[in-house]
C-alpha atoms as a PDB file:
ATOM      1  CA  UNK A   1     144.629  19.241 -11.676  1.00  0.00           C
ATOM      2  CA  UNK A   2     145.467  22.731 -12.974  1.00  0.00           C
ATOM      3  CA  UNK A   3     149.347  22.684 -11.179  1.00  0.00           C
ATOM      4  CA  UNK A   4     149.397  19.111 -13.425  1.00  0.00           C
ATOM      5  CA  UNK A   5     148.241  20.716 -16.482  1.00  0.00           C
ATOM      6  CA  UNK A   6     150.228  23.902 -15.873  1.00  0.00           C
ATOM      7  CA  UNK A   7     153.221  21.631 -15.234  1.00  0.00           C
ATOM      8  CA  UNK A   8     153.027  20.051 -18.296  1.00  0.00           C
ATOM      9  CA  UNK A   9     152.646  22.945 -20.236  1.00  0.00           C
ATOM     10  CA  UNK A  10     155.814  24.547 -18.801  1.00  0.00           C
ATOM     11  CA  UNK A  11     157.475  21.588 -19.458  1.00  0.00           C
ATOM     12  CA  UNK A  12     156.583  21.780 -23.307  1.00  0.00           C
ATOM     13  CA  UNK A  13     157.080  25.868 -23.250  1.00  0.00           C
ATOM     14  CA  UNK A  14     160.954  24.867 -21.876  1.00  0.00           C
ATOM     15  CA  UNK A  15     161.519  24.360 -25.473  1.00  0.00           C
ATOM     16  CA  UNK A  16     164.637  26.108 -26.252  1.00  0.00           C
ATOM     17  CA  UNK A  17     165.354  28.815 -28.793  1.00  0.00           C
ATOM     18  CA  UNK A  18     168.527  26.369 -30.635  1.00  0.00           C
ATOM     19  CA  UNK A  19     166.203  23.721 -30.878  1.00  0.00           C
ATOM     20  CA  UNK A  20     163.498  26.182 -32.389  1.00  0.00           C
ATOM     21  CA  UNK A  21     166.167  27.227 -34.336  1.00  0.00           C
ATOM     22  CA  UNK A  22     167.330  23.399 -35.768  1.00  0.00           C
ATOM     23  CA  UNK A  23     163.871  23.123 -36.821  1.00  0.00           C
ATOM     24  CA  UNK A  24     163.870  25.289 -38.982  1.00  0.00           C
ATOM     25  CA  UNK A  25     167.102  24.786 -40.444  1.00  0.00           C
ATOM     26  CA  UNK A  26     165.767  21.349 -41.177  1.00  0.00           C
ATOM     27  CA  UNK A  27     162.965  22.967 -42.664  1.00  0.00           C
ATOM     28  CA  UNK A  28     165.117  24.597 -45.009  1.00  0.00           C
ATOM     29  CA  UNK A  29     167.531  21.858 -45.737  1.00  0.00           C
ATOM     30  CA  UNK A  30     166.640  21.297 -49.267  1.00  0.00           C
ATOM     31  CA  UNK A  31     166.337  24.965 -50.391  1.00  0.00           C
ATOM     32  CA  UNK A  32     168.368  27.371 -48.645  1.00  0.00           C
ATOM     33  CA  UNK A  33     167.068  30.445 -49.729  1.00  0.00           C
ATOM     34  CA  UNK A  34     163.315  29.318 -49.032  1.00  0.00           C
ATOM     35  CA  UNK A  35     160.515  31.824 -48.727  1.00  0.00           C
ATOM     36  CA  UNK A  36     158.887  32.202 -45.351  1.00  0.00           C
ATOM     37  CA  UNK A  37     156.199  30.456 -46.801  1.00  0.00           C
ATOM     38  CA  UNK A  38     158.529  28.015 -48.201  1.00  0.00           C
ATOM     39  CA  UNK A  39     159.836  26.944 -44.389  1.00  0.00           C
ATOM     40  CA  UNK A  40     156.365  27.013 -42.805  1.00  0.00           C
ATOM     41  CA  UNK A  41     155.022  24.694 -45.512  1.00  0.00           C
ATOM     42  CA  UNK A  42     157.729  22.599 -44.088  1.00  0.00           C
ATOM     43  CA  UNK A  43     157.620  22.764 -40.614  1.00  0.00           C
ATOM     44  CA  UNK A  44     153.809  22.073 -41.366  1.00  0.00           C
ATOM     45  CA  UNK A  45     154.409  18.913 -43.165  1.00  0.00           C
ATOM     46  CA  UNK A  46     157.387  18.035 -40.573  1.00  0.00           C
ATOM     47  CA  UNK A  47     154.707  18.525 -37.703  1.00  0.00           C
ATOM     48  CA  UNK A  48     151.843  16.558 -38.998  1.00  0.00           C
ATOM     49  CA  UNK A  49     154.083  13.311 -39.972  1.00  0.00           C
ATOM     50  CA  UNK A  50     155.893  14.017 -36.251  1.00  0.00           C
ATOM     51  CA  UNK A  51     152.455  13.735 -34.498  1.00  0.00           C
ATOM     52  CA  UNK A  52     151.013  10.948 -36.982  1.00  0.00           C
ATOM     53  CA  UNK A  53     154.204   8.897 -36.688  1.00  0.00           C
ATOM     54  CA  UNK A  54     154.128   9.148 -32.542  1.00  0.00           C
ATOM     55  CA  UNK A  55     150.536   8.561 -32.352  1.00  0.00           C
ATOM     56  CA  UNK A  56     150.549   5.368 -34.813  1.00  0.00           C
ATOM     57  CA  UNK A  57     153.679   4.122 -32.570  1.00  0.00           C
ATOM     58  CA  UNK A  58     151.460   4.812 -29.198  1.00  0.00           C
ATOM     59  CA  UNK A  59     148.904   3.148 -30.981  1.00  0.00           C
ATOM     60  CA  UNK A  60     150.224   0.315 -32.178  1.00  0.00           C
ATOM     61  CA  UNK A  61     151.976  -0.611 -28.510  1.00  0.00           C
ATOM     62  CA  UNK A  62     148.974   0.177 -26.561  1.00  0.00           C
ATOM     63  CA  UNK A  63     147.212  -2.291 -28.738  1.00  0.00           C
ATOM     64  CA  UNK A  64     149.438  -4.901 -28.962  1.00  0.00           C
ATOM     65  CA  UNK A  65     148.436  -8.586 -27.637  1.00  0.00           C
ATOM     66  CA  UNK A  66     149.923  -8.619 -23.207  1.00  0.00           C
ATOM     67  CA  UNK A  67     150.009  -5.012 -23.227  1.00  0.00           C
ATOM     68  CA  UNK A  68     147.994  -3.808 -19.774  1.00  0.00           C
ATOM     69  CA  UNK A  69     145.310  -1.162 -19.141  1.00  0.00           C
ATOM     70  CA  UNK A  70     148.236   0.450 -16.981  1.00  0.00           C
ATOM     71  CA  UNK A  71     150.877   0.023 -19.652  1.00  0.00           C
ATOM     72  CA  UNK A  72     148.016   1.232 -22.161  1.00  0.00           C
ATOM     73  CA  UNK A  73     147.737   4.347 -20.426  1.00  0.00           C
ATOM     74  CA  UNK A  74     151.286   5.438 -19.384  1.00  0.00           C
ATOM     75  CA  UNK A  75     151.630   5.207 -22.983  1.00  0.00           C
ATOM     76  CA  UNK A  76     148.558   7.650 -23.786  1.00  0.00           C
ATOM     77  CA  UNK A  77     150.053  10.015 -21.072  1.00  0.00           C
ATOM     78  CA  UNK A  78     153.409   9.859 -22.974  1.00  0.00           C
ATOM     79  CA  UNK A  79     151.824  10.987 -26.372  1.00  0.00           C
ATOM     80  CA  UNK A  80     150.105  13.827 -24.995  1.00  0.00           C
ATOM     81  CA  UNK A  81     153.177  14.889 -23.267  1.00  0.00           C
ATOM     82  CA  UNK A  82     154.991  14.257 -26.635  1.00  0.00           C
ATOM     83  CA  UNK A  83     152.160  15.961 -28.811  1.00  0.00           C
ATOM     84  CA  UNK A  84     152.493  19.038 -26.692  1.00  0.00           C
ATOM     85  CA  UNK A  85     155.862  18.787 -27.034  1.00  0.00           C
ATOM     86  CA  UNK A  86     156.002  18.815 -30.997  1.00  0.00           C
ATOM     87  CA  UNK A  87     152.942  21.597 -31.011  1.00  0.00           C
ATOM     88  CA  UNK A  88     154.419  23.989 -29.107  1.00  0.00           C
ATOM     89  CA  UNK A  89     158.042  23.326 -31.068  1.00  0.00           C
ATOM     90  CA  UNK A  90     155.948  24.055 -34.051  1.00  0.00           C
ATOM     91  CA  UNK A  91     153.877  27.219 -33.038  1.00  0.00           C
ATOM     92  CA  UNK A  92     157.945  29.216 -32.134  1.00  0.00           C
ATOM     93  CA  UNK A  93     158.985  27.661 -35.527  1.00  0.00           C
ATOM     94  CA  UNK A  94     156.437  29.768 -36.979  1.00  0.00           C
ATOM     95  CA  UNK A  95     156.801  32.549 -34.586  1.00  0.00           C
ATOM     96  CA  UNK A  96     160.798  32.871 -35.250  1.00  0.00           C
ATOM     97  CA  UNK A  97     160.385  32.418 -38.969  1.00  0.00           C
ATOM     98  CA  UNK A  98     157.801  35.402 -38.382  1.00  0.00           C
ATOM     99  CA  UNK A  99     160.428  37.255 -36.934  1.00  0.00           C
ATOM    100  CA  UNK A 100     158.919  37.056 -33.045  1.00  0.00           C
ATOM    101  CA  UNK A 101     161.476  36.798 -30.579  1.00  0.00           C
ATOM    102  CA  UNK A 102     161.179  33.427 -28.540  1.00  0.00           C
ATOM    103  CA  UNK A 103     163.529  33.911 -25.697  1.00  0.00           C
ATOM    104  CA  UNK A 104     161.311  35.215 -22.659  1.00  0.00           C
ATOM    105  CA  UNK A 105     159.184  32.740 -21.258  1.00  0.00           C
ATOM    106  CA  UNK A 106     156.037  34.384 -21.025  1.00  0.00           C
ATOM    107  CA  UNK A 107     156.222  35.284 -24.839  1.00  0.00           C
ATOM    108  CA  UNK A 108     156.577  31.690 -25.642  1.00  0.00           C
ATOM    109  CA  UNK A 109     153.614  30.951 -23.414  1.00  0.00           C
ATOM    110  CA  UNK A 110     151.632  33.037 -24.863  1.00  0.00           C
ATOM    111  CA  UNK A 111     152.177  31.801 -27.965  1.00  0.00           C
ATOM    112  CA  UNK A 112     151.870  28.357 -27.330  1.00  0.00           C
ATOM    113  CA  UNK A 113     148.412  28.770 -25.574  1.00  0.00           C
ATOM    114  CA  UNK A 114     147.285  30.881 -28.366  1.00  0.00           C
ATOM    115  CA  UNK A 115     148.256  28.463 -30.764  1.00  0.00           C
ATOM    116  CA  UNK A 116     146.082  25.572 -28.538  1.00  0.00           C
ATOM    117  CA  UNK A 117     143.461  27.454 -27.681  1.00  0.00           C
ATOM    118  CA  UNK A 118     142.812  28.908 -31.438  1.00  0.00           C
ATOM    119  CA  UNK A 119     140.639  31.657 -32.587  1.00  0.00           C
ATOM    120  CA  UNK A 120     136.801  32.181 -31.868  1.00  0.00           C
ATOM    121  CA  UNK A 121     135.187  31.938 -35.452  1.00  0.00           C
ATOM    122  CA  UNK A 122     131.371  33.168 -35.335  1.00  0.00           C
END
């Protein structure tokens, strides 16, 4: 089960600095000479209707009248794959906008497992 999990997660740390870098282009696509705070607000609003939109889609097929158990559940597979995907796009977004360099693996590891594994709050 970890190799699985640790499989996945390299798959969704593969993401690659030009892509990371197209994001946030597209983040600034209506104002240019956007704050940093300007382009995360963005990417934040680009990530959450991202994930909604792919989980309503997963959701809607998995539900749908024939659909099978199997079927139903490839699909679920597919969005967490997918939601990993857009999560860990999003947390180097922020990190390049920060000025972090993205291009060793490790780094972006790191960063994507302390974006999904969060802060302790007390």
């Amino acid at each position: 089960m970890a190799s699985e999990s640790s499989t996945l997660l390299d798959k969704a740390i593969a993401v690659q600095s030009p892509l990371v870098r197209k994001n946030i282009a597209r983040a600034r696509q209506r104002k240019s000479e956007a704050t940093p705070a300007e382009v995360i607000r963005n990417l934040e609003r680009m990530y959450v209707s991202a994930l909604t939109g792919t989980g309503a889609a997963v959701g809607g097929a998995a539900a749908a009248p024939g659909v099978g158990t199997d079927v139903a559940l490839a699909l679920s597979a597919g969005e967490a794959l997918s939601s990993l995907e857009l999560s860990a796009l999003f947390a180097l977004s922020i990190a390049e906008v920060h000025g972090v360099p993205i291009d060793e693996i490790e780094r972006r590891r790191t960063i994507v497992l302390g974006m999904m594994l969060g802060a302790r709050t007390r």
